[in-house]
C-alpha atoms as a PDB file:
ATOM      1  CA  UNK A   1      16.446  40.921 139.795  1.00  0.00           C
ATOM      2  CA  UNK A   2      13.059  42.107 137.685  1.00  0.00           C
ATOM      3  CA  UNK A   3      13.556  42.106 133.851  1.00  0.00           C
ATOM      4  CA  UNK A   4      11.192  43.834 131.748  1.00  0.00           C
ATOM      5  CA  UNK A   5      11.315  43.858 127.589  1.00  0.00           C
ATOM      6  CA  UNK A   6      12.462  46.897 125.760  1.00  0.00           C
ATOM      7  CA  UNK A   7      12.196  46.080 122.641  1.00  0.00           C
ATOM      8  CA  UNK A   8      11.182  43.539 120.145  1.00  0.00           C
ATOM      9  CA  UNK A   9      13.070  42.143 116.735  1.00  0.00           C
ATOM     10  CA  UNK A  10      12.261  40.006 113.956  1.00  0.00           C
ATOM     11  CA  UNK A  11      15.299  38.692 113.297  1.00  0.00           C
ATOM     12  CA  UNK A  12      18.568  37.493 116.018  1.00  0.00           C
ATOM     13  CA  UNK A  13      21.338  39.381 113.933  1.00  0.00           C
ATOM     14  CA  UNK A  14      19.605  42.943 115.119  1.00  0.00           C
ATOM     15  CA  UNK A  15      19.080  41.456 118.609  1.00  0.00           C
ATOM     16  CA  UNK A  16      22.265  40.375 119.360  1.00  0.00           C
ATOM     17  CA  UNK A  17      23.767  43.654 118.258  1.00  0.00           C
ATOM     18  CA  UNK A  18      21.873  45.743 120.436  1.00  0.00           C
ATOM     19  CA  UNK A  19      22.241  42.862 123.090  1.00  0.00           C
ATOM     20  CA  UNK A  20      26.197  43.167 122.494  1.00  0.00           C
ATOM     21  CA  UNK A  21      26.040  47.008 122.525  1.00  0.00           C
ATOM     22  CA  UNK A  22      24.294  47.535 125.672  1.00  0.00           C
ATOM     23  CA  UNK A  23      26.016  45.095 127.671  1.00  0.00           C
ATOM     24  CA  UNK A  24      28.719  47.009 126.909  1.00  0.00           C
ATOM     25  CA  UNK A  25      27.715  49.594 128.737  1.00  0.00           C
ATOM     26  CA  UNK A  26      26.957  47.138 131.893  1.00  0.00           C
ATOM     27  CA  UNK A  27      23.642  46.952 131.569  1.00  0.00           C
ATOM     28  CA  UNK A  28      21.848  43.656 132.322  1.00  0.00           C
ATOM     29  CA  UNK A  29      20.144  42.270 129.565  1.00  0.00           C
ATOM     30  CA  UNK A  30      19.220  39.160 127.852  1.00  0.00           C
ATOM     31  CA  UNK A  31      17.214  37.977 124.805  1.00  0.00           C
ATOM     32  CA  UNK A  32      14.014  35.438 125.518  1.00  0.00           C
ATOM     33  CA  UNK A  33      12.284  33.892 122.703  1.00  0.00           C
ATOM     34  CA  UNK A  34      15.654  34.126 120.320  1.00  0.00           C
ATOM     35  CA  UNK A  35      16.296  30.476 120.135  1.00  0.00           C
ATOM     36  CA  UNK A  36      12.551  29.470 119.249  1.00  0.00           C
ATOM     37  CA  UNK A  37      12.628  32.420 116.646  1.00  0.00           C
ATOM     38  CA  UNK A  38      15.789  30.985 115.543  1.00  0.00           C
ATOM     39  CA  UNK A  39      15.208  28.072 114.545  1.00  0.00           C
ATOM     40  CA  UNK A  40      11.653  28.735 113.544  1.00  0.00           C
ATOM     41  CA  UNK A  41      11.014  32.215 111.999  1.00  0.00           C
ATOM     42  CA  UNK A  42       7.119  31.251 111.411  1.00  0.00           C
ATOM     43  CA  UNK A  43       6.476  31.247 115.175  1.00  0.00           C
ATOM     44  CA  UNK A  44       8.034  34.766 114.969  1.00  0.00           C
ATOM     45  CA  UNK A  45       4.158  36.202 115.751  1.00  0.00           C
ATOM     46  CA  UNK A  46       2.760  33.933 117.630  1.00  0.00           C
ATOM     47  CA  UNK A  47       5.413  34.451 120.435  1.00  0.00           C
ATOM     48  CA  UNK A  48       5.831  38.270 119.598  1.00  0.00           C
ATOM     49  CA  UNK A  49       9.428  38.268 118.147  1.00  0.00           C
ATOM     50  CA  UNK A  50      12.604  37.878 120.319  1.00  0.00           C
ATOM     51  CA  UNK A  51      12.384  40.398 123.196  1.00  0.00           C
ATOM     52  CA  UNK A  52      14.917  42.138 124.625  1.00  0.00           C
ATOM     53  CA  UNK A  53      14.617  41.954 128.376  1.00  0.00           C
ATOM     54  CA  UNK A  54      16.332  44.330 130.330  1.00  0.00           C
ATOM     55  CA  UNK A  55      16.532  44.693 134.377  1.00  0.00           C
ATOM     56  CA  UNK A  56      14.212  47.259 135.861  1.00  0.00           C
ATOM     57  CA  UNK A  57      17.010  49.291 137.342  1.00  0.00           C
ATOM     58  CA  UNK A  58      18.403  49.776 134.099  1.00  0.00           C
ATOM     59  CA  UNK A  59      15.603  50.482 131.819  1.00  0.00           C
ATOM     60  CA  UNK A  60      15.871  53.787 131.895  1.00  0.00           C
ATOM     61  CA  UNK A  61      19.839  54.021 131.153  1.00  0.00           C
ATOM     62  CA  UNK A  62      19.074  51.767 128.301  1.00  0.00           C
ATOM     63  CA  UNK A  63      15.894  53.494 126.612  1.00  0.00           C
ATOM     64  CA  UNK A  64      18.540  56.299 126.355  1.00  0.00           C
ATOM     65  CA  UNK A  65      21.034  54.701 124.425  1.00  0.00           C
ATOM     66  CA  UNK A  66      19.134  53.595 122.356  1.00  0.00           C
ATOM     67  CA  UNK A  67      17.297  56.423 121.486  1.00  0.00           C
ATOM     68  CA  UNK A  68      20.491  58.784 121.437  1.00  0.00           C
ATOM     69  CA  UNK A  69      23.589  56.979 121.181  1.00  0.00           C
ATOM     70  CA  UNK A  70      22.392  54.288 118.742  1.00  0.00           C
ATOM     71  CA  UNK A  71      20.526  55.909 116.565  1.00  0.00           C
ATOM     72  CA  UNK A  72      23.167  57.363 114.696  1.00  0.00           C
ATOM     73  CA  UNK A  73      23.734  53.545 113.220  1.00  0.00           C
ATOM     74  CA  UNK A  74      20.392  53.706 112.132  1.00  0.00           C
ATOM     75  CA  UNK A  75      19.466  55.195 108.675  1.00  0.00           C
ATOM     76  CA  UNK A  76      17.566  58.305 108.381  1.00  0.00           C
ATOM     77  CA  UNK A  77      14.354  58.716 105.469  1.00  0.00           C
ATOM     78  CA  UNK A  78      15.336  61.593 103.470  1.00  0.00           C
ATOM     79  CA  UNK A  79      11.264  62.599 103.506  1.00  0.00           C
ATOM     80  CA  UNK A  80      10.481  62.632 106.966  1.00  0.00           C
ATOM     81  CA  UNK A  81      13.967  62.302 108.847  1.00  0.00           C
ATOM     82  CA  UNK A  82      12.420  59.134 110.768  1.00  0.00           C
ATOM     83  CA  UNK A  83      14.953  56.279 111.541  1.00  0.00           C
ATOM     84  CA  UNK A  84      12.143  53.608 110.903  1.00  0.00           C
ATOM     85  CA  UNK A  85      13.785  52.932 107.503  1.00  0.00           C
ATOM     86  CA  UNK A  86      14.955  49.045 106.054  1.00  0.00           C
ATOM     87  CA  UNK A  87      15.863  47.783 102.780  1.00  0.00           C
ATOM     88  CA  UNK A  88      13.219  45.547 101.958  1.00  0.00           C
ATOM     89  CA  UNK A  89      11.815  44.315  98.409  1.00  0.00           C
ATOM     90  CA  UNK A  90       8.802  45.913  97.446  1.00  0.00           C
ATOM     91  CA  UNK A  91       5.689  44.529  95.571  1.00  0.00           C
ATOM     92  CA  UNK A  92       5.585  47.738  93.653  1.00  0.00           C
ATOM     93  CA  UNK A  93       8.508  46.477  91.694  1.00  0.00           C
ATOM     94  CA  UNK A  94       7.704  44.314  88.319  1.00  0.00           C
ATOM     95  CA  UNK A  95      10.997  42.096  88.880  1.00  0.00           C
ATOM     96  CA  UNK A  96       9.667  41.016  92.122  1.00  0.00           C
ATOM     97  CA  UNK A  97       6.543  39.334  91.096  1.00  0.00           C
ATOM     98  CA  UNK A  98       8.142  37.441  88.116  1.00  0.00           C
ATOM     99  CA  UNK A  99      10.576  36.006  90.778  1.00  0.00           C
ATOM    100  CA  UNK A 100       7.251  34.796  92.913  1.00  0.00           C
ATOM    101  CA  UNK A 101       6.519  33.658  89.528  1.00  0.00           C
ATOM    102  CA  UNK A 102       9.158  32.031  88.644  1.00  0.00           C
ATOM    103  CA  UNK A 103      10.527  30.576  92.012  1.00  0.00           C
ATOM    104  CA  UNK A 104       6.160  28.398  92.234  1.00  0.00           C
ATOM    105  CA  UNK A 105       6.371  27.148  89.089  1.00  0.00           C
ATOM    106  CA  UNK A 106      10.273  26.046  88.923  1.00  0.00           C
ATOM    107  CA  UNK A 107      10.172  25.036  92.950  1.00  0.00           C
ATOM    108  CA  UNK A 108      13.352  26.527  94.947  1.00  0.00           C
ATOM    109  CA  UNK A 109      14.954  28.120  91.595  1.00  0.00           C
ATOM    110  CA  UNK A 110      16.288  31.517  93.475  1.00  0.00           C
ATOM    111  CA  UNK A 111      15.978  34.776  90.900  1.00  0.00           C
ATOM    112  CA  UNK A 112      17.191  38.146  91.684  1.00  0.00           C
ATOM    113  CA  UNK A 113      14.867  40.433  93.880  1.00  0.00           C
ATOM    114  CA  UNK A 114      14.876  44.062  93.352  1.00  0.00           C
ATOM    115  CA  UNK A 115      14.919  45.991  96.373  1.00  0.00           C
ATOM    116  CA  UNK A 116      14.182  49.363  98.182  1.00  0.00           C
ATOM    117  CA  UNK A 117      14.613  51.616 100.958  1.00  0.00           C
ATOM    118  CA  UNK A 118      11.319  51.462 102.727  1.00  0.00           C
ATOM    119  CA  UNK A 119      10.460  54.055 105.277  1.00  0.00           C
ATOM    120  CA  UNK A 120       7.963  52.741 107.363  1.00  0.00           C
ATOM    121  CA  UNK A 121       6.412  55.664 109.363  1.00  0.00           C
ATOM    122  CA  UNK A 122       5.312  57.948 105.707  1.00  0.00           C
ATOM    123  CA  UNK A 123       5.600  54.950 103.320  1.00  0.00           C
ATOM    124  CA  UNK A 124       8.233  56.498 101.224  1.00  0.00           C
ATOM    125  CA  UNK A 125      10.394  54.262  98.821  1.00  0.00           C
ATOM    126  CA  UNK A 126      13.675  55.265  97.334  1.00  0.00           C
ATOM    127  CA  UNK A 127      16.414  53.385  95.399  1.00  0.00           C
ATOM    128  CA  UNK A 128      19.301  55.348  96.511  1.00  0.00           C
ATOM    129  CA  UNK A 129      21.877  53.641  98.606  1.00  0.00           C
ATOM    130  CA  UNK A 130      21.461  54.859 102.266  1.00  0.00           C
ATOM    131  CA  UNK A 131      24.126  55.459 104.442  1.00  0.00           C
ATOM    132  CA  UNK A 132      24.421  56.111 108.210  1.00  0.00           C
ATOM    133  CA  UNK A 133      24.215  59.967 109.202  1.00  0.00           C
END
């Protein structure tokens, strides 16, 4: 059996939940690259993120359900109506860059980062709590 990747994450919590979902459904998939991401999130470029391998017969089926069924547990931008949207902290914010501040001159002190919905397809930035549609 041929797999081919799908798609690519940053981070293992997403992976494994689309992993979970679509084998579900019976398709054959696995995740390569998720224990060197894992265990060291700088090497997270250099090996192109965890990737979501899929079998060839089954590509198709799963492309689907991902674009229709699972997008509805995505969040939607209220500007452009693209699902491309995470909460991230943003270096527009003041409180952000006294935390940088703060955490390289006191070492590991952690201080409160303010962050925003970040739609990453028209750039737009909102505070408002999004929910799923």
């Amino acid at each position: 059996m041929n797999f081919v990747p799908l798609q690519y994450f940053t981070n293992y919590i997403d992976a494994n939940i689309v992993l979970g979902r679509l084998q579900q459904e019976d398709i054959h998939c696995w995740l390569k690259d998720e224990n060197t991401v894992t265990i060291d999130p700088i090497l997270t470029q250099a090996v192109g993120g965890i990737k979501l391998m899929v079998a060839e017969e089954d590509v198709e089926r799963a492309q689907e359900l991902l674009n229709i069924q699972f997008a509805s547990a995505n969040f939607k931008c209220p500007k452009c109506g693209s699902h491309n949207v995470q909460y991230v902290s943003s270096p527009r914010k003041p409180l952000n860059w006294i935390s940088s501040l703060l955490g390289f001159l006191l070492g590991s002190y952690a201080v409160g980062v303010d962050k925003v919905n970040h739609c990453f397809d028209c750039g737009y930035e909102y505070d408002a709590v999004i929910s799923p549609e």
